[in-house]
N, C-alpha and C. Protein backbone atom coordinates (compact mmCIF):
# COMPACT_ATOMS: atom_id res chain seq x y z
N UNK A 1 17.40 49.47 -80.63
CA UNK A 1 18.74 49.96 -80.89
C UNK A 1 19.58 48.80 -81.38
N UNK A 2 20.23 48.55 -82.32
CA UNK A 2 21.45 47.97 -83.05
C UNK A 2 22.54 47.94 -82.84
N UNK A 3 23.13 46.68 -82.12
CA UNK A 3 24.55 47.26 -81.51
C UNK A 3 25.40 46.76 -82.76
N UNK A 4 26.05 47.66 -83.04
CA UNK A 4 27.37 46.80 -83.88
C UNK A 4 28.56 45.98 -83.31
N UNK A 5 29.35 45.04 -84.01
CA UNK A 5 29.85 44.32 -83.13
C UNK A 5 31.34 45.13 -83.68
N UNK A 6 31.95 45.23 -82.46
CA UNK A 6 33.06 46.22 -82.66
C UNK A 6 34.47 44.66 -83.05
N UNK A 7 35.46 45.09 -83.65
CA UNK A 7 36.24 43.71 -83.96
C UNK A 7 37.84 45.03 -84.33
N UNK A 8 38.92 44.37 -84.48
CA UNK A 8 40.43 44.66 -84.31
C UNK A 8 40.04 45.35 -85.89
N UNK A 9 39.52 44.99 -86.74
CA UNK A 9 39.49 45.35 -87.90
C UNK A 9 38.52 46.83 -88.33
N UNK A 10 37.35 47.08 -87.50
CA UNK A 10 36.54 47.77 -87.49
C UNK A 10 36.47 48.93 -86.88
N UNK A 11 38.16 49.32 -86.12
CA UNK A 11 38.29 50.39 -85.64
C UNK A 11 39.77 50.69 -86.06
N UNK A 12 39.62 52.32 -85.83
CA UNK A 12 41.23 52.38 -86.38
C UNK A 12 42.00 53.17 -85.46
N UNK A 13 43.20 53.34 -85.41
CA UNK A 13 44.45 53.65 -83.86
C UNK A 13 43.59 55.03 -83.26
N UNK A 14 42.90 55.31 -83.94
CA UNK A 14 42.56 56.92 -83.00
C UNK A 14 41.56 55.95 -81.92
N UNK A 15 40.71 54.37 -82.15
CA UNK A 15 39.45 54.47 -81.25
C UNK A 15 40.55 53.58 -80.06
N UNK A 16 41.16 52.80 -80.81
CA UNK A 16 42.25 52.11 -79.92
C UNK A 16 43.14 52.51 -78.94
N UNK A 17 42.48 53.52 -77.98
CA UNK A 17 43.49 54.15 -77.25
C UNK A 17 43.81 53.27 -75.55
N UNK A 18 43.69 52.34 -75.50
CA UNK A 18 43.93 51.51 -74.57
C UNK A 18 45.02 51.73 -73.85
N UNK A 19 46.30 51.65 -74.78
CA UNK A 19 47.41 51.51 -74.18
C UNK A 19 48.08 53.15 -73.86
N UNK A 20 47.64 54.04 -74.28
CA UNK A 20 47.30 55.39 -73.83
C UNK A 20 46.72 55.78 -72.63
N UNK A 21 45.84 55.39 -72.50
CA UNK A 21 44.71 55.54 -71.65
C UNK A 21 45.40 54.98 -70.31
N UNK A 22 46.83 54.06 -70.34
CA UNK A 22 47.29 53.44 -69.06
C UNK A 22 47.05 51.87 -68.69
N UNK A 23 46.54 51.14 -70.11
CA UNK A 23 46.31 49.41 -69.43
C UNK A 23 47.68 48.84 -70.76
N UNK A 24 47.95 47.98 -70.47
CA UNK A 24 48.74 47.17 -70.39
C UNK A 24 48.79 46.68 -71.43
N UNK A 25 47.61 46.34 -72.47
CA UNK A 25 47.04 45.46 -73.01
C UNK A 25 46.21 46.41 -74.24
N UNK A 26 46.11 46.30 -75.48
CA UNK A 26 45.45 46.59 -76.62
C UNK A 26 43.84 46.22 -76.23
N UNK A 27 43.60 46.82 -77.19
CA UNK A 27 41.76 46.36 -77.64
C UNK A 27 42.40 44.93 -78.55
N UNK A 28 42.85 44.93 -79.21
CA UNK A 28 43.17 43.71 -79.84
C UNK A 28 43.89 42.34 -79.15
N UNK A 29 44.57 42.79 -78.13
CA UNK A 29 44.96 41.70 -77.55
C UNK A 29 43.84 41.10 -76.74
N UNK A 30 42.69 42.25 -76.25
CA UNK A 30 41.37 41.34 -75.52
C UNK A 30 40.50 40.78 -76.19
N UNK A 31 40.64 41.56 -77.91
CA UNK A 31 39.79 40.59 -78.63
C UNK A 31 40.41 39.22 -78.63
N UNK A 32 41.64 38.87 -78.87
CA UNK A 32 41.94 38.02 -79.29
C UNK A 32 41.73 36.88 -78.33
N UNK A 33 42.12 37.44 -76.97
CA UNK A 33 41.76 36.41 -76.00
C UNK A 33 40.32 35.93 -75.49
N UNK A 34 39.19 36.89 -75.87
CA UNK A 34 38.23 36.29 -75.93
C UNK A 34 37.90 35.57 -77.24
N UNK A 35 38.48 35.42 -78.31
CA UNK A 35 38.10 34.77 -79.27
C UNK A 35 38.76 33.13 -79.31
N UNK A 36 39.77 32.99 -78.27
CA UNK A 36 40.39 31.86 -78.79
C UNK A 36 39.66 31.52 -76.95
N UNK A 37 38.70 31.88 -76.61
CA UNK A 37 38.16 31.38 -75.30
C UNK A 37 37.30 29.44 -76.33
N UNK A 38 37.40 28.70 -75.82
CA UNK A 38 37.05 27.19 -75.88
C UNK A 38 35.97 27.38 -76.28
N UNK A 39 34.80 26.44 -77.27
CA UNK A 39 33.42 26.08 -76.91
C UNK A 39 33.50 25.00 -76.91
N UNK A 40 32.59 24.49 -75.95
CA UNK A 40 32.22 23.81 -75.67
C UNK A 40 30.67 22.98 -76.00
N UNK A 41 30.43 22.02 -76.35
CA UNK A 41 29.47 21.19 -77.47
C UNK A 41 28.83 22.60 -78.03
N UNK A 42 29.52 22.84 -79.10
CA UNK A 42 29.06 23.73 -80.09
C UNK A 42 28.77 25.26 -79.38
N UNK A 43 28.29 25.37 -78.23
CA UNK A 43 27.58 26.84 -77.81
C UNK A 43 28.13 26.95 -76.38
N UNK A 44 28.86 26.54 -75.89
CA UNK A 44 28.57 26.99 -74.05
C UNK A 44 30.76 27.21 -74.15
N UNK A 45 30.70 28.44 -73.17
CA UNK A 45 32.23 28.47 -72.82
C UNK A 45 32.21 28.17 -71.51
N UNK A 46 33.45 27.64 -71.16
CA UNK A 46 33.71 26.79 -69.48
C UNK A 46 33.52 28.63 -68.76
N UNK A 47 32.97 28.36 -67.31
CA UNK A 47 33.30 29.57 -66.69
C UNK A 47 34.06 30.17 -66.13
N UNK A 48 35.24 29.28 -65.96
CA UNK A 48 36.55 29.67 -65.38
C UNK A 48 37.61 30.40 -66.53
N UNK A 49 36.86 30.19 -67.76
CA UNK A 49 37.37 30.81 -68.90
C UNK A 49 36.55 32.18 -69.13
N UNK A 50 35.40 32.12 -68.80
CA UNK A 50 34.52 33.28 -68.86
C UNK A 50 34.96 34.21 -67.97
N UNK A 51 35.41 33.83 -66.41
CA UNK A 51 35.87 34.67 -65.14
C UNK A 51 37.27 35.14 -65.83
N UNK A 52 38.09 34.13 -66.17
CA UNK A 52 39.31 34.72 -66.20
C UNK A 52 39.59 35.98 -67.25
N UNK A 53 38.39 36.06 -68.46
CA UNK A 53 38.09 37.39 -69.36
C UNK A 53 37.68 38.29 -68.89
N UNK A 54 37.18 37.98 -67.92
CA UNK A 54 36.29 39.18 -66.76
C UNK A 54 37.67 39.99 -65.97
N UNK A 55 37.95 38.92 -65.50
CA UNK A 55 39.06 39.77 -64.30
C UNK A 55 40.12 40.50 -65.41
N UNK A 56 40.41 39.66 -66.31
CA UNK A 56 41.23 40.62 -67.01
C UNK A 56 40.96 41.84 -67.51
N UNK A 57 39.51 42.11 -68.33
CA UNK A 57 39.04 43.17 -68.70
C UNK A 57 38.95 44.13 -67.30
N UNK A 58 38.67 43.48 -66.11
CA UNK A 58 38.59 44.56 -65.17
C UNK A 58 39.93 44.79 -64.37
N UNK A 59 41.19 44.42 -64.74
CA UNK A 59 42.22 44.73 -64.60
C UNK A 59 42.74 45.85 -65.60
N UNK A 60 42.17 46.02 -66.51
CA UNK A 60 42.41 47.09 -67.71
C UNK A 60 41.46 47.99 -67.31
N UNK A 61 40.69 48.15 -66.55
CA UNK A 61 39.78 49.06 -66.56
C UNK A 61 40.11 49.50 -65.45
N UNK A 62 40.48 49.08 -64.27
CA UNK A 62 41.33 49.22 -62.91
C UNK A 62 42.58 50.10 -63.43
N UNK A 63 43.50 49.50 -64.42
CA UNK A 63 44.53 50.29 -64.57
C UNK A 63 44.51 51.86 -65.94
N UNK A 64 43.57 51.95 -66.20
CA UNK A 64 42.66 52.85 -67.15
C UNK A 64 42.43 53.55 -66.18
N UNK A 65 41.73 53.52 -65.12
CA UNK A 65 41.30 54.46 -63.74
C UNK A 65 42.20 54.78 -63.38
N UNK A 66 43.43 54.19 -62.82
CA UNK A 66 44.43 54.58 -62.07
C UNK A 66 45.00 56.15 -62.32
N UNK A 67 45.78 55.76 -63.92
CA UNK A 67 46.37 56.31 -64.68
C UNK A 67 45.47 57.56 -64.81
N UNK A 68 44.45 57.59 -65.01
CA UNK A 68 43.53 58.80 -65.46
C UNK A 68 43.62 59.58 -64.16
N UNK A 69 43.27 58.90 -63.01
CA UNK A 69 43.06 60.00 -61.81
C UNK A 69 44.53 60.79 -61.43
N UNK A 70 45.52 59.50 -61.74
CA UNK A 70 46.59 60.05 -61.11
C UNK A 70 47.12 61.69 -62.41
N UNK A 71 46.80 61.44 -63.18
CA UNK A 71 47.48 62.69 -64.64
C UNK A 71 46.19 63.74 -63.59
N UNK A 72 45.20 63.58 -63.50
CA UNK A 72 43.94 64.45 -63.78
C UNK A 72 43.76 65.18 -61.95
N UNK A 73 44.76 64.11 -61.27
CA UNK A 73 44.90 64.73 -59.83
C UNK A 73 46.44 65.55 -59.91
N UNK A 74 47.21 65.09 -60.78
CA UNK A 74 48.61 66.24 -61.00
C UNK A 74 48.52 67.17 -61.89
N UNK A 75 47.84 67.40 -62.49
CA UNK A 75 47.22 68.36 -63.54
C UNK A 75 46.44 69.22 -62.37
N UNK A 76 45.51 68.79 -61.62
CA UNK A 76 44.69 69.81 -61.04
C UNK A 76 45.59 70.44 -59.65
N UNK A 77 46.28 69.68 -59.49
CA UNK A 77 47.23 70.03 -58.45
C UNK A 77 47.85 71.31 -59.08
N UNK A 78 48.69 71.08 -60.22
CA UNK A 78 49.93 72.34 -61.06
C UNK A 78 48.95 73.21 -61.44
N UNK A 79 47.74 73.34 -61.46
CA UNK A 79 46.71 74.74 -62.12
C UNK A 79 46.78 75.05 -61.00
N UNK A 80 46.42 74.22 -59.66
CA UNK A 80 45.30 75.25 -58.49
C UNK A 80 46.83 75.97 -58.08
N UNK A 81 48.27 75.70 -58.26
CA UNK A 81 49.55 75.58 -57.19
C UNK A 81 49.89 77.12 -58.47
N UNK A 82 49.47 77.15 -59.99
CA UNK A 82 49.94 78.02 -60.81
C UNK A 82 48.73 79.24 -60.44
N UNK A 83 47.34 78.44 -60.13
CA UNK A 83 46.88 79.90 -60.06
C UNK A 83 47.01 80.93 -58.61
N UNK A 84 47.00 79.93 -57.32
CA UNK A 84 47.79 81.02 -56.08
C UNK A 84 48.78 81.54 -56.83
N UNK A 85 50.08 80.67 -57.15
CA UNK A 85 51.10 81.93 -57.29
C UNK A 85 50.85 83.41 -57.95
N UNK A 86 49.65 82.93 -59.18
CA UNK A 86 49.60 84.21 -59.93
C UNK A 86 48.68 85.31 -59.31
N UNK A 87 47.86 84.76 -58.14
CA UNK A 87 47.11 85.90 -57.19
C UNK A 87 47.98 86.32 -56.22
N UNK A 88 48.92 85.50 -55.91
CA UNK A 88 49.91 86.28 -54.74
C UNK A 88 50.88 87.14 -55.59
N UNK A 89 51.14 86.99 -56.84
CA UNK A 89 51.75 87.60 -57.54
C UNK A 89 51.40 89.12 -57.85
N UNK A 90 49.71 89.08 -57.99
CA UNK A 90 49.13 90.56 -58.60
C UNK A 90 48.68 90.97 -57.42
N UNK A 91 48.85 90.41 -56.15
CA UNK A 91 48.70 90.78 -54.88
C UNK A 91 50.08 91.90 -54.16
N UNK A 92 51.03 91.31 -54.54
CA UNK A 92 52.10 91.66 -54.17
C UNK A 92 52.54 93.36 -55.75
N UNK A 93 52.04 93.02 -56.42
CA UNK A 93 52.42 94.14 -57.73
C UNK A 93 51.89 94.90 -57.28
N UNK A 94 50.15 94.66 -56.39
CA UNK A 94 49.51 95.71 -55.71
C UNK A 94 50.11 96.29 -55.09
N UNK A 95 50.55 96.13 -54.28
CA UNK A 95 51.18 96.85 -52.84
C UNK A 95 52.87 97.29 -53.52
N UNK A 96 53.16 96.93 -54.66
CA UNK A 96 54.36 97.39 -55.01
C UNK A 96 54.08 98.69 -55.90
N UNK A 97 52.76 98.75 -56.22
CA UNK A 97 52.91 100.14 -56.57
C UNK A 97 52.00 101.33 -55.32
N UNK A 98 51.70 100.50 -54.55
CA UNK A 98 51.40 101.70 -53.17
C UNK A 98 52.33 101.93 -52.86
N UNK A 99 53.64 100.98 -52.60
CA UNK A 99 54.57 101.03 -51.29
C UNK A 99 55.67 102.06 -51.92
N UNK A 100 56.37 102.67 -50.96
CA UNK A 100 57.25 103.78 -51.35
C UNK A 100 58.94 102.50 -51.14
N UNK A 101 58.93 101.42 -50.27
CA UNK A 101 60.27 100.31 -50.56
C UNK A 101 60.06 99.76 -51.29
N UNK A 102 60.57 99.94 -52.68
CA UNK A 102 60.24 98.95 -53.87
C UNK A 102 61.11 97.39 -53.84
N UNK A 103 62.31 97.41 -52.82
CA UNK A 103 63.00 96.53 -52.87
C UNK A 103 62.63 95.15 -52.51
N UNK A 104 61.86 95.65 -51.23
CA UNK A 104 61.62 94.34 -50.68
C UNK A 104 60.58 93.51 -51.35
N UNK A 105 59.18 94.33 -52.04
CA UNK A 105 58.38 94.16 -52.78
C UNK A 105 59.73 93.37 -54.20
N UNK A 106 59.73 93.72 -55.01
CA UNK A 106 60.78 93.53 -56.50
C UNK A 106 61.19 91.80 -55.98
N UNK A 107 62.13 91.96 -54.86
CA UNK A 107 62.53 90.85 -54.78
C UNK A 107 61.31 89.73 -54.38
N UNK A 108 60.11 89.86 -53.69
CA UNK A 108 59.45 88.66 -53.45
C UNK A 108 58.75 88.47 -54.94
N UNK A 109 58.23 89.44 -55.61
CA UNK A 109 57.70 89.19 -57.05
C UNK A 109 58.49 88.63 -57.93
N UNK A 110 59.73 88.80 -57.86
CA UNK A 110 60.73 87.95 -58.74
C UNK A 110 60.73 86.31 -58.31
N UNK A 111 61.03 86.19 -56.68
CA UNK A 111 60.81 84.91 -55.97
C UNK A 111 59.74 84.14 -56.95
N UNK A 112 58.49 85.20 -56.65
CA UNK A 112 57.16 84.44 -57.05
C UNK A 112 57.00 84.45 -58.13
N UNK A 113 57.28 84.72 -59.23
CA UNK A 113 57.49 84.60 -60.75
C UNK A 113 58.30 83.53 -60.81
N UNK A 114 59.60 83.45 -60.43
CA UNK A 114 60.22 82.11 -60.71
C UNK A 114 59.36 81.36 -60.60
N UNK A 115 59.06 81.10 -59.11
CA UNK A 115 58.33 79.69 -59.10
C UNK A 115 56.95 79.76 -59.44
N UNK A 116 56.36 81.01 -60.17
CA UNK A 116 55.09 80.43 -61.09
C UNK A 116 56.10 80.09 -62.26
N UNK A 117 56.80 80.47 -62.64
CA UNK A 117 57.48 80.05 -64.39
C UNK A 117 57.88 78.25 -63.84
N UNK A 118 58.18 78.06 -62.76
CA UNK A 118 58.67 76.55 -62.81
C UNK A 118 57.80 76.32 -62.81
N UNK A 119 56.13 76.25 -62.52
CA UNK A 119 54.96 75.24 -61.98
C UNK A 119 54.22 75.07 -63.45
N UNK A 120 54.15 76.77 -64.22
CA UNK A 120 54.07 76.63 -65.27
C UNK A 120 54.87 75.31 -66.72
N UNK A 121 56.25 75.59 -65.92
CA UNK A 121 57.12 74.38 -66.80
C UNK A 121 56.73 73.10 -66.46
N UNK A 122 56.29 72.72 -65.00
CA UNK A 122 56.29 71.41 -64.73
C UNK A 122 54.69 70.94 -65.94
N UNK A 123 53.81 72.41 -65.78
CA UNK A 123 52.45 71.38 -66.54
C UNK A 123 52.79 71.59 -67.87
N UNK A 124 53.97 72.38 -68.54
CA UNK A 124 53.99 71.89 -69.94
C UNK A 124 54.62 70.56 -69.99
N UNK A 125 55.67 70.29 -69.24
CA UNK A 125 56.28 68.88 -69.69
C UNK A 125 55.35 68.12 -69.31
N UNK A 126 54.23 68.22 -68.40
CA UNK A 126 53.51 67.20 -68.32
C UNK A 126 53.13 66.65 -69.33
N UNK A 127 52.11 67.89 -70.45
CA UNK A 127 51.38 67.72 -71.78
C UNK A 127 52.04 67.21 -72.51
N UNK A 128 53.81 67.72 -73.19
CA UNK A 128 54.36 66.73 -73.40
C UNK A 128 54.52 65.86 -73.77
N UNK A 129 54.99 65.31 -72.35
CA UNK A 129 55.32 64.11 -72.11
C UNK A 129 53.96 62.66 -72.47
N UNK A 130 53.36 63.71 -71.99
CA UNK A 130 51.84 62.62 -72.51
C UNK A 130 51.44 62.85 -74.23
N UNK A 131 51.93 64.06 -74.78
CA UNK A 131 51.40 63.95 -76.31
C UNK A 131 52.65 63.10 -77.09
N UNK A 132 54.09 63.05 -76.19
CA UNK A 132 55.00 62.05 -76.61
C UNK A 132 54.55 60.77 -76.70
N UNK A 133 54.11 60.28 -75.71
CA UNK A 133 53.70 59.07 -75.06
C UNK A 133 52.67 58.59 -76.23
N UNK A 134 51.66 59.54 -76.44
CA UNK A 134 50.45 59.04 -77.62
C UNK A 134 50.94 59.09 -78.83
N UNK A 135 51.81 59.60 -79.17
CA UNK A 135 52.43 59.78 -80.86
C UNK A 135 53.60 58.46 -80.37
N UNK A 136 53.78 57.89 -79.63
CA UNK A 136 54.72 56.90 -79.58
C UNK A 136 54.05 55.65 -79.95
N UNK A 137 52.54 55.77 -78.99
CA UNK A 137 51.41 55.10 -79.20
C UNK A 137 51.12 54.41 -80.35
N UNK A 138 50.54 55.77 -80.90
CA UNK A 138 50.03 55.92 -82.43
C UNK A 138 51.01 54.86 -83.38
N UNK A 139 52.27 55.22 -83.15
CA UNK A 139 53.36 54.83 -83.98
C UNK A 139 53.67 52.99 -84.14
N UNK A 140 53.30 52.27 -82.50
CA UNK A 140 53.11 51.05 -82.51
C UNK A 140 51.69 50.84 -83.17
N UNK A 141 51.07 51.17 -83.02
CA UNK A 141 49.26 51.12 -83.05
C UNK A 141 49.68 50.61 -84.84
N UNK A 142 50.20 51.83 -85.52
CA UNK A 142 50.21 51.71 -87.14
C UNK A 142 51.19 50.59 -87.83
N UNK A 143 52.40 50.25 -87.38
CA UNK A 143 53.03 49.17 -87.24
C UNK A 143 52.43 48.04 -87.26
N UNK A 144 51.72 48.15 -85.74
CA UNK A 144 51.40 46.48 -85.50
C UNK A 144 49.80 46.43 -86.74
N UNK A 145 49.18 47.49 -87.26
CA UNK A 145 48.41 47.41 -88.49
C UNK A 145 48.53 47.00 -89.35
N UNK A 146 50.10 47.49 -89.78
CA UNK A 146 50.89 46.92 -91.28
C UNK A 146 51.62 45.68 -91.15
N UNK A 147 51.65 45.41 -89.95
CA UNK A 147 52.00 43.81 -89.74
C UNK A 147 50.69 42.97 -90.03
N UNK A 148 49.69 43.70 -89.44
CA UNK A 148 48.25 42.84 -89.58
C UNK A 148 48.23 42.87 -90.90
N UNK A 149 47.87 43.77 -91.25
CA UNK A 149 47.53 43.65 -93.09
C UNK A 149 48.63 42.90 -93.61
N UNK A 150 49.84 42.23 -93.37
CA UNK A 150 50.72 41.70 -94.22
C UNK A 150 50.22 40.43 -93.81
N UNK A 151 50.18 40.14 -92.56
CA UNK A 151 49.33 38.51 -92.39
C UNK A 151 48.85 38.42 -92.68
N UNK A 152 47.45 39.30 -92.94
CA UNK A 152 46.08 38.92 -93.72
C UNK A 152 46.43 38.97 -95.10
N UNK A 153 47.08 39.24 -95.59
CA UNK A 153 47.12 39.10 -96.99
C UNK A 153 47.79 37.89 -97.09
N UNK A 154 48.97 37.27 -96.24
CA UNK A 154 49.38 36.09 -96.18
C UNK A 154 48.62 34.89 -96.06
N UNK A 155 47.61 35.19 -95.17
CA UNK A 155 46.43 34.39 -95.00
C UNK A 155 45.79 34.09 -96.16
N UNK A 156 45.36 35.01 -96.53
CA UNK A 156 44.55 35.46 -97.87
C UNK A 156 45.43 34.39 -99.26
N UNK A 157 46.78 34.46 -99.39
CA UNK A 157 47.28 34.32 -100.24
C UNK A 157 47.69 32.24 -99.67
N UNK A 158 47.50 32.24 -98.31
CA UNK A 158 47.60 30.82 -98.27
C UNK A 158 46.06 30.23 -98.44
N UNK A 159 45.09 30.48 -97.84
CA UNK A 159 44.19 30.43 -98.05
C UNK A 159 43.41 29.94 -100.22
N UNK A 160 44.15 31.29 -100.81
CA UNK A 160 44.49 30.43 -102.15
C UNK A 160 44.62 29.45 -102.43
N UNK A 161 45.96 29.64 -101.74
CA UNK A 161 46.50 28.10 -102.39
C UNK A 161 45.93 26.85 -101.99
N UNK A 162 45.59 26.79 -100.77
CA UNK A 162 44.64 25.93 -100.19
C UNK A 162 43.43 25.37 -100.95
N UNK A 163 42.67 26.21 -101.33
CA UNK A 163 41.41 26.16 -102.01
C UNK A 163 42.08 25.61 -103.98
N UNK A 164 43.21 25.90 -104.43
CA UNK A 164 44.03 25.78 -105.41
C UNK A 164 44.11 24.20 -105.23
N UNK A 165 44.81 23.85 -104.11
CA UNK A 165 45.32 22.34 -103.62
C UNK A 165 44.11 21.50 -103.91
N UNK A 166 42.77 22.21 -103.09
CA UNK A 166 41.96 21.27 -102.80
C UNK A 166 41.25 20.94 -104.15
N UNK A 167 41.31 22.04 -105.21
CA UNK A 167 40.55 21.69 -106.28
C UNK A 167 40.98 20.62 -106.85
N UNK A 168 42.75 20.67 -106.78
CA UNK A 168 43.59 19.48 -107.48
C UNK A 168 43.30 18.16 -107.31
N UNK A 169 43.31 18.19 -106.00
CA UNK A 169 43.08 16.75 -105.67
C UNK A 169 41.80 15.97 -106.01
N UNK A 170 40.73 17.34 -105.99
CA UNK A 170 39.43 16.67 -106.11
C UNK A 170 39.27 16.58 -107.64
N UNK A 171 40.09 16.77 -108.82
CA UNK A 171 40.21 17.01 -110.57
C UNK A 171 41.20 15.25 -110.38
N UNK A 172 41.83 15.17 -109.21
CA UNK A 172 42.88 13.92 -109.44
C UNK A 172 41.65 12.82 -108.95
N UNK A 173 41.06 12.69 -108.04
CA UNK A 173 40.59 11.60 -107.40
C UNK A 173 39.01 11.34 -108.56
């Protein structure tokens, strides 16, 4: 099997969901910090530089977990809390069309409709709030892209001149 080597350049904002996902920190900001990690005589990195990439990556992966259980434990919470109401709901419609007091029945089904319509509201703003959150995402993600591509072309364009300079000098000497 062939692993490819994944790099800031080789993926684009849909694989980059890091800061979505609940960590702190880009895929690009961990590339970067493992790339400017030291070598040492040509091949070896110190290990206190190696640990400190470690703990960080597993501080992003710690806070990646967090975030996920906590949406995916309030999400399962507002279904199981939306679907009682809606069985006590067709529970109660039952007996409101046996029962000959429609009143007392009317009013608890209204009760219980409200508060399925609020539990219902709480898990749309959830979705939301989280498809806000990723289109906000997205929106830095493409930014900080077109900033990249303007450095790299800056690069690119000093880099020129560089190689421009060096010819000079070596046509002068």
């Amino acid at each position: 099997m062939i692993v490819q080597p994944v790099t800031p350049h080789t993926i684009d904002e849909t694989q980059d969901q890091l800061l979505l996902a609940g960590s702190k920190l880009t895929f690009s900001d961990i590339y970067a910090k493992e790339m400017k990690l030291p070598i040492v005589k040509g091949r070896y990195y110190k290990a206190d530089d190696v640990d400190d990439t470690f703990i960080l990556l597993n501080g992003v992966l710690t806070d990646i977990g967090q975030q996920a259980f906590r949406k995916h434990k309030q999400t399962t919470l507002l279904q199981e809390e939306a679907n009682e109401l809606r069985g006590r709901v067709a529970d109660l419609e039952a007996q409101l069309a046996a029962a000959s007091d429609v009143t007392i029945y009317t009013d608890k089904i209204d009760e219980l409709q409200s508060a399925l319509d609020k539990r219902e509201d709480d898990l749309r703003t959830l979705a939301l709030a989280s498809k806000q959150k990723a289109d906000y995402q997205n929106h830095v993600i493409s930014q900080l892209q077109t900033e990249n591509a303007q450095l790299n072309a800056e690069n690119d364009e000093m880099g020129n001149l560089l190689e421009g300079l060096a010819d000079k000098i070596r046509t002068l000497e």
